[in-house]
Structures are given as C-alpha cells and as structure tokens.
Protein backbone atom coordinates (compact mmCIF):
# COMPACT_ATOMS: atom_id res chain seq x y z
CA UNK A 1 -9.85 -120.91 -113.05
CA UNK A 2 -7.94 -120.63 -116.35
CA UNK A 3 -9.91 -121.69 -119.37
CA UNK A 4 -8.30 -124.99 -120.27
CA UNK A 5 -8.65 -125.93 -116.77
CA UNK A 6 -12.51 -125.00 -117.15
CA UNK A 7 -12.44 -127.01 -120.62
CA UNK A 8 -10.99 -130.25 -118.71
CA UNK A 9 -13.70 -129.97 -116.22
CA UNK A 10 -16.53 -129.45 -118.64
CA UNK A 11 -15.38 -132.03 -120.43
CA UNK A 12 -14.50 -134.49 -117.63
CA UNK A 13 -17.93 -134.47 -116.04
CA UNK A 14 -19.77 -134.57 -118.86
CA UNK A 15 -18.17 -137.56 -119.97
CA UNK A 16 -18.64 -139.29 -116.49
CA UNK A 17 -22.20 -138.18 -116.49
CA UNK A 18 -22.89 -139.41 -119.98
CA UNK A 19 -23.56 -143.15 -118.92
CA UNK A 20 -23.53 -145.20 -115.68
CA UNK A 21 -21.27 -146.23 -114.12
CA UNK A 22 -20.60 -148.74 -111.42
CA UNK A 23 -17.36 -147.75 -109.66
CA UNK A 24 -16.36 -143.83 -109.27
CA UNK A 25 -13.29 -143.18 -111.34
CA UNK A 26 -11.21 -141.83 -108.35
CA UNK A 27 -8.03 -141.71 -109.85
CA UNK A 28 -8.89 -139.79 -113.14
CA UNK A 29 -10.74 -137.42 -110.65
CA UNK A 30 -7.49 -137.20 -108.15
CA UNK A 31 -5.45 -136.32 -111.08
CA UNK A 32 -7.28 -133.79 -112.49
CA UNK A 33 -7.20 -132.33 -109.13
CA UNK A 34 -4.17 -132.40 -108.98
CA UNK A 35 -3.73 -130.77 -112.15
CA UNK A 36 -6.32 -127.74 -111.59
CA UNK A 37 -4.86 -127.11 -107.79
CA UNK A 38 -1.55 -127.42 -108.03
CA UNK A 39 -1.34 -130.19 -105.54
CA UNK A 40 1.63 -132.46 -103.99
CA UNK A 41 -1.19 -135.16 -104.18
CA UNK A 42 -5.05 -136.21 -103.88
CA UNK A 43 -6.28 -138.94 -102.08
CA UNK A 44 -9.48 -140.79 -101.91
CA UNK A 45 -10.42 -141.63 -98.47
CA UNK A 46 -13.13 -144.38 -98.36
CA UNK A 47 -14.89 -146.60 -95.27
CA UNK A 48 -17.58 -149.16 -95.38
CA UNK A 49 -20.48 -149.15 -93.26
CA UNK A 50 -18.76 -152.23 -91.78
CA UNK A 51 -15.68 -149.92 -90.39
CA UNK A 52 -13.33 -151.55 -92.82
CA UNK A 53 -11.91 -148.97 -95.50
CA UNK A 54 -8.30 -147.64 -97.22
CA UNK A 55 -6.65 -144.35 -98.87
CA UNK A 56 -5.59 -144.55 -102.15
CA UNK A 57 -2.96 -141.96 -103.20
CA UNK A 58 -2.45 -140.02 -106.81
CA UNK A 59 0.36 -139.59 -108.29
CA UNK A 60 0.96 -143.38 -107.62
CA UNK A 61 4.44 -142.49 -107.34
CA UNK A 62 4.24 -139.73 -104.81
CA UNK A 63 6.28 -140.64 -101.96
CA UNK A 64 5.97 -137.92 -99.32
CA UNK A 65 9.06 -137.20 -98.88
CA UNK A 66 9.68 -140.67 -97.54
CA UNK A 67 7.02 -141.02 -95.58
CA UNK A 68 4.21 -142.41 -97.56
CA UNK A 69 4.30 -145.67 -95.33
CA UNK A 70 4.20 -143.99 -92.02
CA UNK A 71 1.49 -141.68 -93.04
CA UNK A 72 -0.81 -144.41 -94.18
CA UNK A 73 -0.07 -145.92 -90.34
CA UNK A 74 -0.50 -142.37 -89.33
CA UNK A 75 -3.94 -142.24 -90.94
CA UNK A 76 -5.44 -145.53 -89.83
CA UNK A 77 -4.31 -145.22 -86.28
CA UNK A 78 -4.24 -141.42 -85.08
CA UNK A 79 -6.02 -139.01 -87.37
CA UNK A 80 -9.60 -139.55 -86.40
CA UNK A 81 -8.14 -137.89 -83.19
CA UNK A 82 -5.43 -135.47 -84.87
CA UNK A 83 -6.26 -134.57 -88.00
CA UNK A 84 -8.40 -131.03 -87.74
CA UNK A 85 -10.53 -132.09 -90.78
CA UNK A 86 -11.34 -135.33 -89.61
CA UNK A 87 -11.92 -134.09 -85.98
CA UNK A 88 -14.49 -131.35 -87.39
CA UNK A 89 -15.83 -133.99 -89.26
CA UNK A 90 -16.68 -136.81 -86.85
CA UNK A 91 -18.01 -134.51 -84.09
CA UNK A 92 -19.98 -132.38 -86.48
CA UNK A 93 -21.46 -134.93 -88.81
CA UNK A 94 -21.61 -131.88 -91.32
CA UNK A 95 -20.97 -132.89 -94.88
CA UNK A 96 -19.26 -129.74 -96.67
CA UNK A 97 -15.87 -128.81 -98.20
CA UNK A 98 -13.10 -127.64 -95.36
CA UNK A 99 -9.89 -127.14 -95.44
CA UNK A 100 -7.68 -127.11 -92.53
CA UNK A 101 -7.09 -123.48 -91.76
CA UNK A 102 -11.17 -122.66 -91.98
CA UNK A 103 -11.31 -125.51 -88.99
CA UNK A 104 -12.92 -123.80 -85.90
CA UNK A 105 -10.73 -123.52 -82.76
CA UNK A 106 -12.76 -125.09 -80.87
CA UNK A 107 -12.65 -128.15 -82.83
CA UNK A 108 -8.73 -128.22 -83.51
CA UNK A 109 -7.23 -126.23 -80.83
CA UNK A 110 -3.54 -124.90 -80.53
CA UNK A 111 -1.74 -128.02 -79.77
CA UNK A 112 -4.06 -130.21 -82.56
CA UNK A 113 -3.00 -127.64 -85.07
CA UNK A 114 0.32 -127.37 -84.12
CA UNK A 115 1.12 -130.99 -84.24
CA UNK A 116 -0.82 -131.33 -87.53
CA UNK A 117 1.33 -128.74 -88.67
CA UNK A 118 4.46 -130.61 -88.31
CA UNK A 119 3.11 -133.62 -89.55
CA UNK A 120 1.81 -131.67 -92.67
CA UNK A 121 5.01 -130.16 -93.12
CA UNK A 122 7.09 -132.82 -93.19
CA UNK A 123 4.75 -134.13 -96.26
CA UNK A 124 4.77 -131.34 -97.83
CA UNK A 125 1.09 -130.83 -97.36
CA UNK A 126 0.26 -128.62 -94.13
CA UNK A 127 -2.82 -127.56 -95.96
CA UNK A 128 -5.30 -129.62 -97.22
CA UNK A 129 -9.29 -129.37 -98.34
CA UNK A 130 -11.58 -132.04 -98.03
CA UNK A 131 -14.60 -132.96 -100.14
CA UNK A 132 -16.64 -135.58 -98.22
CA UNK A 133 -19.49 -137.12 -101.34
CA UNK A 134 -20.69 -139.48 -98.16
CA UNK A 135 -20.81 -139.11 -94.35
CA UNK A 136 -22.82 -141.62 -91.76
CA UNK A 137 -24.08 -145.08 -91.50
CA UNK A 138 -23.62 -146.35 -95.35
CA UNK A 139 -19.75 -145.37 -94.95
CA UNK A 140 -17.46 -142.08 -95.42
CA UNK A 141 -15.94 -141.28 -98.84
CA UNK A 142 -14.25 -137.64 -99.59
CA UNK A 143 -10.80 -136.70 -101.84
CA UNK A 144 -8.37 -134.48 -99.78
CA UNK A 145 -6.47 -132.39 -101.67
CA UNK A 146 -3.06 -131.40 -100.42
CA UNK A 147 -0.09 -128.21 -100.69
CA UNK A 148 1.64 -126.37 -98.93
CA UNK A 149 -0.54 -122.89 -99.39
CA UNK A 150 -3.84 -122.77 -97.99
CA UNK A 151 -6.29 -122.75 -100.87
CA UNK A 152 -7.60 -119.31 -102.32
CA UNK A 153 -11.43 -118.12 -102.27
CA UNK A 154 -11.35 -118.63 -105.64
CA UNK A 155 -9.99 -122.55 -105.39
CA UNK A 156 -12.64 -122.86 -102.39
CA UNK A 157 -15.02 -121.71 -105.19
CA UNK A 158 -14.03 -124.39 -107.69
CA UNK A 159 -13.85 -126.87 -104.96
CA UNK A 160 -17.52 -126.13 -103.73
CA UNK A 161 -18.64 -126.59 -107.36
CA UNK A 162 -16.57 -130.07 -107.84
CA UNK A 163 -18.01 -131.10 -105.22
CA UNK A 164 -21.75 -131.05 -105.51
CA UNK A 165 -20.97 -132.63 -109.23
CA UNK A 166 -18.63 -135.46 -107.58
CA UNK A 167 -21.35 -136.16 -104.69
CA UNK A 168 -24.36 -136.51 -107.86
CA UNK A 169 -21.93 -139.01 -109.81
CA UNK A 170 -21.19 -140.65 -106.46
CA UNK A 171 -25.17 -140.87 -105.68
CA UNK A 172 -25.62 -141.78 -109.28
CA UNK A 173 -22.80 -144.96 -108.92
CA UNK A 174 -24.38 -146.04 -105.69
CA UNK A 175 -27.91 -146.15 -107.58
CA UNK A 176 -26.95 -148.00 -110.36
CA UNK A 177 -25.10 -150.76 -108.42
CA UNK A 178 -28.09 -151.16 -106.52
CA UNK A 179 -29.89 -151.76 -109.55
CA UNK A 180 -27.47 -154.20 -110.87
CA UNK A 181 -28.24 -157.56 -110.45
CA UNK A 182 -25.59 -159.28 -108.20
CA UNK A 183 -22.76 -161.69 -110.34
CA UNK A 184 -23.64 -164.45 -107.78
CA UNK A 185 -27.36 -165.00 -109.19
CA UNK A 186 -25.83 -166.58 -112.39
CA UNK A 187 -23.73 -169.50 -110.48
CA UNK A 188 -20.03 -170.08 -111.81
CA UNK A 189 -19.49 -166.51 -114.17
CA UNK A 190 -18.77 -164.54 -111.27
CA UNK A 191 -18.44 -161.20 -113.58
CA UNK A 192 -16.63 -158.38 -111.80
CA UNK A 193 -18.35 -154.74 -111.61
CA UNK A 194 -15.95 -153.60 -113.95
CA UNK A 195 -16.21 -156.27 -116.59
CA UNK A 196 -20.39 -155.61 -116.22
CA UNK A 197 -19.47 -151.82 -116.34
CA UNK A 198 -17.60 -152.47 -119.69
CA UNK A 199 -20.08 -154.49 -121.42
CA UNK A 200 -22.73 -152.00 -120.43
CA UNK A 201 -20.93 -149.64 -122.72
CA UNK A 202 -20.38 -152.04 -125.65
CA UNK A 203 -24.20 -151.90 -125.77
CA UNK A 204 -23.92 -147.95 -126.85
CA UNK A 205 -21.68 -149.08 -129.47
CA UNK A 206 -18.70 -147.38 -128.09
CA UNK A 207 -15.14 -148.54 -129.17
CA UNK A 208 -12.20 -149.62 -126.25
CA UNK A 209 -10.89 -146.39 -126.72
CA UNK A 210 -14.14 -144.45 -126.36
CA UNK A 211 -14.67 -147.24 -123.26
CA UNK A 212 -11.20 -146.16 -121.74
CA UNK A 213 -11.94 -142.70 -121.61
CA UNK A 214 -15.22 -143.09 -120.08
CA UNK A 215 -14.12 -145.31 -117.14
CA UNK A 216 -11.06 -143.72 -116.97
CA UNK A 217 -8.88 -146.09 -117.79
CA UNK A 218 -6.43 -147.59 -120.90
CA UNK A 219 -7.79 -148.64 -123.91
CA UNK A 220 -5.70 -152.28 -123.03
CA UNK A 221 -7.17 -152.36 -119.60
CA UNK A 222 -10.18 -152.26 -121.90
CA UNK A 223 -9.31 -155.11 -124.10
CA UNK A 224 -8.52 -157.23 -121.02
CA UNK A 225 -11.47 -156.68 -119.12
CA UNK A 226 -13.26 -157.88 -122.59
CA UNK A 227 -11.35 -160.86 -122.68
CA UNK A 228 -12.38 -161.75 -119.26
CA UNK A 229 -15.81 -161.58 -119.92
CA UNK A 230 -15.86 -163.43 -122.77
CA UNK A 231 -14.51 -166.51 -121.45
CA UNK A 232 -16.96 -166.01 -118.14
CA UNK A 233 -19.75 -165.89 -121.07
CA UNK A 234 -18.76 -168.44 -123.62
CA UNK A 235 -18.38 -166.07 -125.91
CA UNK A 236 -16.07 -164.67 -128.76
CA UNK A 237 -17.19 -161.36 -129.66
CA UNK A 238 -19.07 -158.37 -128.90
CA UNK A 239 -21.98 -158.40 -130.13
CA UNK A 240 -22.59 -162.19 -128.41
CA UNK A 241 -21.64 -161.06 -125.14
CA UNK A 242 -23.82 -158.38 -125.06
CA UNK A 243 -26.85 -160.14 -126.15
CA UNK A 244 -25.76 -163.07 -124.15
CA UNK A 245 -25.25 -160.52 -120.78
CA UNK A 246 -28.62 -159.22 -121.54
CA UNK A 247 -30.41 -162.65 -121.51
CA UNK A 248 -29.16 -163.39 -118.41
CA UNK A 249 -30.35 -159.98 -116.47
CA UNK A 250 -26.95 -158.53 -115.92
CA UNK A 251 -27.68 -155.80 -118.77
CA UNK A 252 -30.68 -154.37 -119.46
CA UNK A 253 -32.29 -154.92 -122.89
CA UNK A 254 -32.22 -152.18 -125.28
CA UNK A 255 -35.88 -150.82 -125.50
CA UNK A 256 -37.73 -150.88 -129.60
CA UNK A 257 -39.05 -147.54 -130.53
C-alpha cells in the first residue's frame, strides 16, 4: 500500500474510533475503498434480522454501464443463488473476507461461475471481495468491492486488516445504540440517531466542521441536523441543547473530576 494511502487509513480510523458513533459511515468508508483499490465501485450490503434490507452504491453516480437498475433487481431476486460470494456465504455461515476467484468449486461450480462471469462483465466488475462485519440471526452487513482484476495478495492483505477494524467500529456502533435511550421515551421530540449522534459531539466541544469530518459528512449537513434539533428541543443554541439533551437521558452527563 503506498504511503498516502496508509496515511488516509491511519487517519480515517482513528478518527471514526475517536468517539461513538451511532450509524457506520458507509459511504466515507466505500469511497476510500474505492480510492485505495482502484475500484469501479463499493457497495454496502445490509439485511435486518427481519429479512428486510438494501445495497447502497458509491460513487452515487456510478451507473454500471447502464445497468445499475437491473443489477439492484438482479441482487434482490437471484444472487443468494448466483452470486459465488453469496452462495459460499449462506451455506458456510463463515464470516471472512473472499473474493470471487478464491470461491471453492464446490460451492460455485462451472456454470455458477460462468454465468457470474458474464454478469460481472457486463458491469465492469467480474471480480469482487467481500468483507462481511455481521453474519446470522441479528442481520448480514459486508462492503463488496468491485474491478475487473482479481485482487492481489497484497490488496487481500489490506483487505483482511480493514476488515477486522470495520467489524470493531461496526460492534462498537451496535453497542452504543443499544445504550442509547430510544427517541420515543421523551413523547413528541422524536430526535433522529443522527441528530442524537451530532449533539453527542457538541458535548466534546467540537465545531460543524470538526463534526462533519467525524460522521463523515458536510459541515452544512451539520448545521441542518443542528437546526433540527433545536426546534425538537426548544432551544437556540448549543450549549442549551446539550444541557437540555442531557437532562432528558438522551446524552450522558459529563462526569466532575
């Protein structure tokens, strides 16, 4: 890995590590993939325990060579049968980085590969590696990378790598929504996870720029998710809404040394 693309990495995760946070910031983590493997795209592949789930796609604007509509059909309906990744990993149940050409035979046989094959071809991503952070009963989530090569030992290195760091964040965002008091126990604010997620880090003092980078997000994406939670408090500033967000349990108080 070249040494900026090291430096974005260090730097990435140790922002995303630095505080809690209550969603996973999939799309700044699909672009830096995207970035570091040279990739036509990177989704994020997510189900719920209740069977009910979506891919979102990075870049947004990545079309696949037309067929971005069809292949979003294509996933919902066919690839748990077609797809070799997704075949190894529903009759496996093993949780580890694969990429399509490491799938055993046995699994994806000649005429599953070869019909992936045209499929991936005519997206412009024949190969792909998967990165599953969650696999049985509390739902799937993984990022599939996609290109045309098949991934070096040295990319399968990195990958290995992201992924243990991208499952701990993803353990660490599923712990602290648990912890989070639900929006619906203080009747009529009705405060999404990312406005609590944003007021959590007004209570470190951080500015909507410092915010924006930390969720991933613009600094006016900031401002507006501010805005929203102000009027949901009664409030007009910062300082009100976090003590006011505090006395109602949806922060925790800052501890006196």
């Amino acid at each position: 890995m070249a040494p900026r693309k090291e430096h974005d990495w260090l730097e990435l995760v140790a922002t995303l590590f630095a505080a809690p946070l209550l969603e996973l910031p999939d799309e700044q983590i699909a672009l830096q993939m995207c970035a570091s493997f040279g990739l036509v795209a990177c989704s994020f592949n997510e189900t719920a325990p209740d069977g009910v789930g979506g891919v979102r796609l990075w870049p947004a604007d990545e079309q696949l060579g037309g067929l971005r509509g069809e292949m979003e059909r294509w996933t919902a309906e066919r690839a748990p049968r077609e797809h070799p990744l997704l075949r190894y990993y529903l009759r496996t149940g093993r949780r580890e980085p694969l990429q399509v050409a490491d799938v055993p035979q046995a699994i994806a046989g000649a005429r599953v590969r070869a019909n992936w094959s045209a499929v991936g071809r005519a997206i412009g991503s024949p190969n792909q590696l998967a990165l599953p952070l969650r696999l049985g009963p509390d739902g799937h989530r993984a990022f599939v990378l996609g290109r045309s090569d098949v991934f070096t030992p040295g990319e399968l290195r990195l990958g290995q790598l992201l992924w243990q760091l991208l499952t701990a964040l993803d353990r660490q965002v599923q712990e602290y929504a648990r912890l989070t008091p639900e929006v619906d126990v203080v009747s009529g604010l009705r405060l999404t996870p990312r406005e609590v997620a944003v007021l959590g880090l007004l209570v470190e003092g951080l500015t909507a720029a410092a915010i924006g980078r930390r969720l991933g997000i613009a600094e006016r994406t900031v401002q507006k998710h501010l805005e929203h939670a102000y009027g949901k408090l009664g409030v007009a500033d910062r300082l009100t809404a976090v003590l006011r967000a505090q006395h109602l349990g949806l922060l925790p108080a800052l501890s006196r040394t």
